[in-house]
Protein backbone atom coordinates (compact mmCIF):
# COMPACT_ATOMS: atom_id res chain seq x y z
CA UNK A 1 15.46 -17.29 4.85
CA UNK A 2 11.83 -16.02 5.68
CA UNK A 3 10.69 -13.88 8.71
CA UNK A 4 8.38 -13.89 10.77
CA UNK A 5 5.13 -12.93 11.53
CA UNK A 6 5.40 -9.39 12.39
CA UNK A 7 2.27 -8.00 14.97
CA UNK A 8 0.51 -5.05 13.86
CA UNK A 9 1.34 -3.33 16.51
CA UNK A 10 4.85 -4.27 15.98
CA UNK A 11 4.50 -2.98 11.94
CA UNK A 12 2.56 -0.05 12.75
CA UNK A 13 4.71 1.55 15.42
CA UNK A 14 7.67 1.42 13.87
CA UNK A 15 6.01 2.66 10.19
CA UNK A 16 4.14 5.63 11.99
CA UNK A 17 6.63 8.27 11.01
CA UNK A 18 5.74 7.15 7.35
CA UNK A 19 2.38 7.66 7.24
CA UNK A 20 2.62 11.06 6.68
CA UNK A 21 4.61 10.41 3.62
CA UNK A 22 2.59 7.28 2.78
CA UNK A 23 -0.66 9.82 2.92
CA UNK A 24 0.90 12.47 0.79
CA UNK A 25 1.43 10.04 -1.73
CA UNK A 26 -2.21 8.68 -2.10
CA UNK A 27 -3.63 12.16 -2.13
CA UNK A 28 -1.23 13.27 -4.85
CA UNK A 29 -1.92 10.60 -6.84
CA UNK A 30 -5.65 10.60 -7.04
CA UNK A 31 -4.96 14.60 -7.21
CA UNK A 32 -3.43 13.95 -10.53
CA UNK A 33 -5.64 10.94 -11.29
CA UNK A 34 -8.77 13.96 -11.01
CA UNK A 35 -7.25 16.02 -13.49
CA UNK A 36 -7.98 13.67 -16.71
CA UNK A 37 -11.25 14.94 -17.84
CA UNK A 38 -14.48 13.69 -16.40
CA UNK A 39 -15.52 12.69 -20.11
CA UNK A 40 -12.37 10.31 -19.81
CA UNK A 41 -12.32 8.94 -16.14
CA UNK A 42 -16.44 7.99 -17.32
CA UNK A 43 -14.77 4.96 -18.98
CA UNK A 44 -12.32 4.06 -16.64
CA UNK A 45 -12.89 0.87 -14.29
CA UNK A 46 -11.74 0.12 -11.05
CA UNK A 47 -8.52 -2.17 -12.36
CA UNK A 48 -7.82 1.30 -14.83
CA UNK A 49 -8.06 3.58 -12.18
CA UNK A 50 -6.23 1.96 -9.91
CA UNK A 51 -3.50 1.30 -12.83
CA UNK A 52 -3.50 5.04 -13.38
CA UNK A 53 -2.98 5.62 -9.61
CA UNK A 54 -0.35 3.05 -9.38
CA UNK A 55 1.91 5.19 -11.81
CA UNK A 56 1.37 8.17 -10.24
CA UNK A 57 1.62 6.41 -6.84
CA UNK A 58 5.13 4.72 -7.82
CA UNK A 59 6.11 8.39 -10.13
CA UNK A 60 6.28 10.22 -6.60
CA UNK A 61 8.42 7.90 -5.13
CA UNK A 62 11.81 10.00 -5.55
CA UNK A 63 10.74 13.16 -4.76
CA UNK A 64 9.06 11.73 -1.54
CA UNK A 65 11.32 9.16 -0.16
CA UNK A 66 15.08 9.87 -1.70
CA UNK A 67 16.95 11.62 1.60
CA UNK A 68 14.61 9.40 3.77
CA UNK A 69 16.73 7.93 6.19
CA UNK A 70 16.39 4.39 6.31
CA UNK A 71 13.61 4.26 2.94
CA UNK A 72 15.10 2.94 -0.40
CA UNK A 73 13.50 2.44 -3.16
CA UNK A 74 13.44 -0.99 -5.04
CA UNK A 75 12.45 -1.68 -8.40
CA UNK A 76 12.29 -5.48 -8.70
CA UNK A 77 11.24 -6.31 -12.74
CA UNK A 78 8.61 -3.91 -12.25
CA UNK A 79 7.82 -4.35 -8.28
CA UNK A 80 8.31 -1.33 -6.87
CA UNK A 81 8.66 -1.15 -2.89
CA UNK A 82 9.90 0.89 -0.46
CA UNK A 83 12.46 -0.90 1.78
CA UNK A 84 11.86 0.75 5.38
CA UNK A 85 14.71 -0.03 8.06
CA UNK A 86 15.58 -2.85 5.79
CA UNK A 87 13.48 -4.57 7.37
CA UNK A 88 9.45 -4.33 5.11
CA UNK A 89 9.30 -4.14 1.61
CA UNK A 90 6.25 -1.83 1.71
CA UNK A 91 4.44 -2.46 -1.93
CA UNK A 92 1.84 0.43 -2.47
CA UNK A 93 -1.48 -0.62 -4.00
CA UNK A 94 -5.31 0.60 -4.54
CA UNK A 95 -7.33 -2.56 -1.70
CA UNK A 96 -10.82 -3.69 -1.12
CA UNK A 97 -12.17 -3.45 2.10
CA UNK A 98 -10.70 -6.20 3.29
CA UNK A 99 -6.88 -5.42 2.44
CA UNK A 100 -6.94 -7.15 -0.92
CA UNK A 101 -4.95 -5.91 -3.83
CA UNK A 102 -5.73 -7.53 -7.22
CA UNK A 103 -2.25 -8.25 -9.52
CA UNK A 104 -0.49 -10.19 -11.75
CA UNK A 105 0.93 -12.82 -10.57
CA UNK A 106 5.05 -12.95 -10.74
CA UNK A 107 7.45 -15.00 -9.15
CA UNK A 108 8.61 -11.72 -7.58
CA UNK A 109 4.76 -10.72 -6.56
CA UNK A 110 4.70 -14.33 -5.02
CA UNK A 111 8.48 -13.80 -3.18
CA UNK A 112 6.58 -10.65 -1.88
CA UNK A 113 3.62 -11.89 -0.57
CA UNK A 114 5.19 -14.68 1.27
CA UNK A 115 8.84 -12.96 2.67
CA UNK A 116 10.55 -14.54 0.74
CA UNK A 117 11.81 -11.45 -1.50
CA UNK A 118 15.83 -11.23 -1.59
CA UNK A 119 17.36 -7.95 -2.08
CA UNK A 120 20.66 -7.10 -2.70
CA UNK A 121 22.65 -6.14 0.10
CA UNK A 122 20.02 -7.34 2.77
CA UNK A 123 20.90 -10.39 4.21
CA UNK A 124 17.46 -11.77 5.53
CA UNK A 125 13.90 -11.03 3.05
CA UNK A 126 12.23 -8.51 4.63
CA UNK A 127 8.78 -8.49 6.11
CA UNK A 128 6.15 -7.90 2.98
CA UNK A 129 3.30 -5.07 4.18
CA UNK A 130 0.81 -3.71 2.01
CA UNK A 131 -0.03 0.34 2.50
CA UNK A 132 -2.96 0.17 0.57
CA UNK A 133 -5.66 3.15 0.18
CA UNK A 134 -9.47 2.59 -0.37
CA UNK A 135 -11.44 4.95 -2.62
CA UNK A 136 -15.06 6.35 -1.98
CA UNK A 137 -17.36 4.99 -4.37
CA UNK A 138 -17.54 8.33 -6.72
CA UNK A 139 -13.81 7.97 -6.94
CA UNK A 140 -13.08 11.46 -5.56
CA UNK A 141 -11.48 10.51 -2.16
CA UNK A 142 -9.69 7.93 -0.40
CA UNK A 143 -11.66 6.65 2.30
CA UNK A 144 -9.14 4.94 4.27
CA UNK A 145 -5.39 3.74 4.49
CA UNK A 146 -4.82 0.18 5.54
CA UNK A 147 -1.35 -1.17 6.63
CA UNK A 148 -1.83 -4.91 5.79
CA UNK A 149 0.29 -8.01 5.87
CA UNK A 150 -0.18 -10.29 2.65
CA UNK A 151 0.72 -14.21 3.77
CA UNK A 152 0.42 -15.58 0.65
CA UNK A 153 -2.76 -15.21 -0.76
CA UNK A 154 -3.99 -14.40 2.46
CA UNK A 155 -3.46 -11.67 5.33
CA UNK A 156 -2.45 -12.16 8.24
CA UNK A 157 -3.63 -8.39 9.26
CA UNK A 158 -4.47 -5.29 8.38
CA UNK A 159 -4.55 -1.92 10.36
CA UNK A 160 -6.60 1.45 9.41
CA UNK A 161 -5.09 4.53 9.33
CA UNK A 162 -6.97 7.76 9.31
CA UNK A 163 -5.87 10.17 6.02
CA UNK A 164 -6.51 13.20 8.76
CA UNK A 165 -3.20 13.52 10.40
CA UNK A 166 -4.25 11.67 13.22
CA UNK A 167 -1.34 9.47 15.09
CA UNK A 168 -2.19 6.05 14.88
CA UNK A 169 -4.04 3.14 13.97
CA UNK A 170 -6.11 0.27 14.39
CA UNK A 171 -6.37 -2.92 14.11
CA UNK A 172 -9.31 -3.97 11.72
CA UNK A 173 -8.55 -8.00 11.27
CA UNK A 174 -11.49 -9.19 12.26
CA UNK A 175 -13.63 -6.27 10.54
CA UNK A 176 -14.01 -5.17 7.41
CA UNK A 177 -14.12 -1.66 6.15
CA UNK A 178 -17.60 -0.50 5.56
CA UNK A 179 -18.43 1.03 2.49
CA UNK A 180 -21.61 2.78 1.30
CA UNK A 181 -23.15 -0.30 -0.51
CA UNK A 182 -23.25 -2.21 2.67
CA UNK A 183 -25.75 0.77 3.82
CA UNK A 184 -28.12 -0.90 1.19
C-alpha cells in the first residue's frame, strides 16, 4: 500500500524538531571527512567524497538518534534510513542543487523512492524524504540542507533549510539552489 503525496509544509513541520539533529550530522561528517589529509582529499571526486561522507553520515546514526523518541533506525540490505513517527523513511544523502542524489539502483532504492518500502512492524510504507546537504565548491562547507521528496526518479519537492539554527524552511520547487558557477 503506497501513501500519499505528503506537502512540504506538511513534511517540514512535523520534521522541524530533527533538523537540529539532521544538521549535527552533516557537520560531523564533513568534520571528519576534513581530517584525511589535503594531499589525499586532492584525488577524491564528488561520487568519493560523498561516499566518504555517507559512512560517516550513516556511522553517527546511533549515537545521534538511539533514545529519539519516535526515530529508528533501519538498515534495509545496505539502505540505511531513519524511520521518523513511522511515518518517512528519511534516507540521508550528499544532492545537487536541485535535490538529486546519484545511487545505485536496488529494488530497495526503487521501493524508497516511490513509497513503496515495507518495514517490519509498520503496517502502511512510509513516506520516502530525502535530507540531503549541498557542499560549497572547495568542499569545506555545506551550503545548504534540502528536505526533498524523491517520486520516482523525480521530486515532487524540495525545501531549504538554513545550517544556522534558524527555525524553518522554504520551499525551493520551482528554484534551484544557486551555486558559485552560475555567478560565471
Amino acid at each position: 500500500m503506497t501513501n500519499e503525496i505528503a506537502s512540504v509544509d506538511d513534511v517540514c513541520e512535523i520534521l522541524q524538531p530533527q533538523f537540529p539533529q539532521f544538521r549535527r550530522i552533516f557537520q560531523s561528517a564533513l568534520d571528519k571527512y576534513l581530517k584525511t589529509p589535503p594531499e589525499v582529499r586532492l584525488d577524491h571526486d564528488r561520487r568519493t567524497i560523498g561516499s566518504c561522507m555517507h559512512s560517516h553520515i550513516v556511522a553517527s546514526f546511533p549515537s545521534v538518534f538511539e533514545g529519539v523518541r519516535g526515530a529508528e533506525i533501519v538498515d534495509i540490505n545496505g539502505l540505511n534510513i531513519v524511520v521518523i513517527r513511522k511515518r518517512f523513511a528519511c534516507h540521508f544523502k550528499m544532492v545537487d542543487r536541485y535535490g538529486n542524489a546519484s545511487f545505485h539502483h536496488t529494488k530497495q532504492q526503487e521501493a524508497f523512492a516511490s513509497d513503496n518500502l515495507q518495514l517490519p512492524g509498520i503496517e502502511r510504507a512510509p513516506v520516502a524524504i530525502r535530507i540531503g546537504y549541498l557542499l560549497d565548491e572547495a568542499v569545506t562547507k555545506i551550503q545548504h540542507m534540502l528536505i526533498v521528496k524523491p517520486n520516482g526518479n523525480r521530486n515532487e519537492w524540495r525545501a531549504m533549510v538554513s545550517m544556522d539554527d534558524v527555525p524553518g524552511w522554504t520551499d525551493i520547487t520551482e528554484q534551484r539552489v544557486f551555486k558559485w558557477t552560475d555567478a560565471a
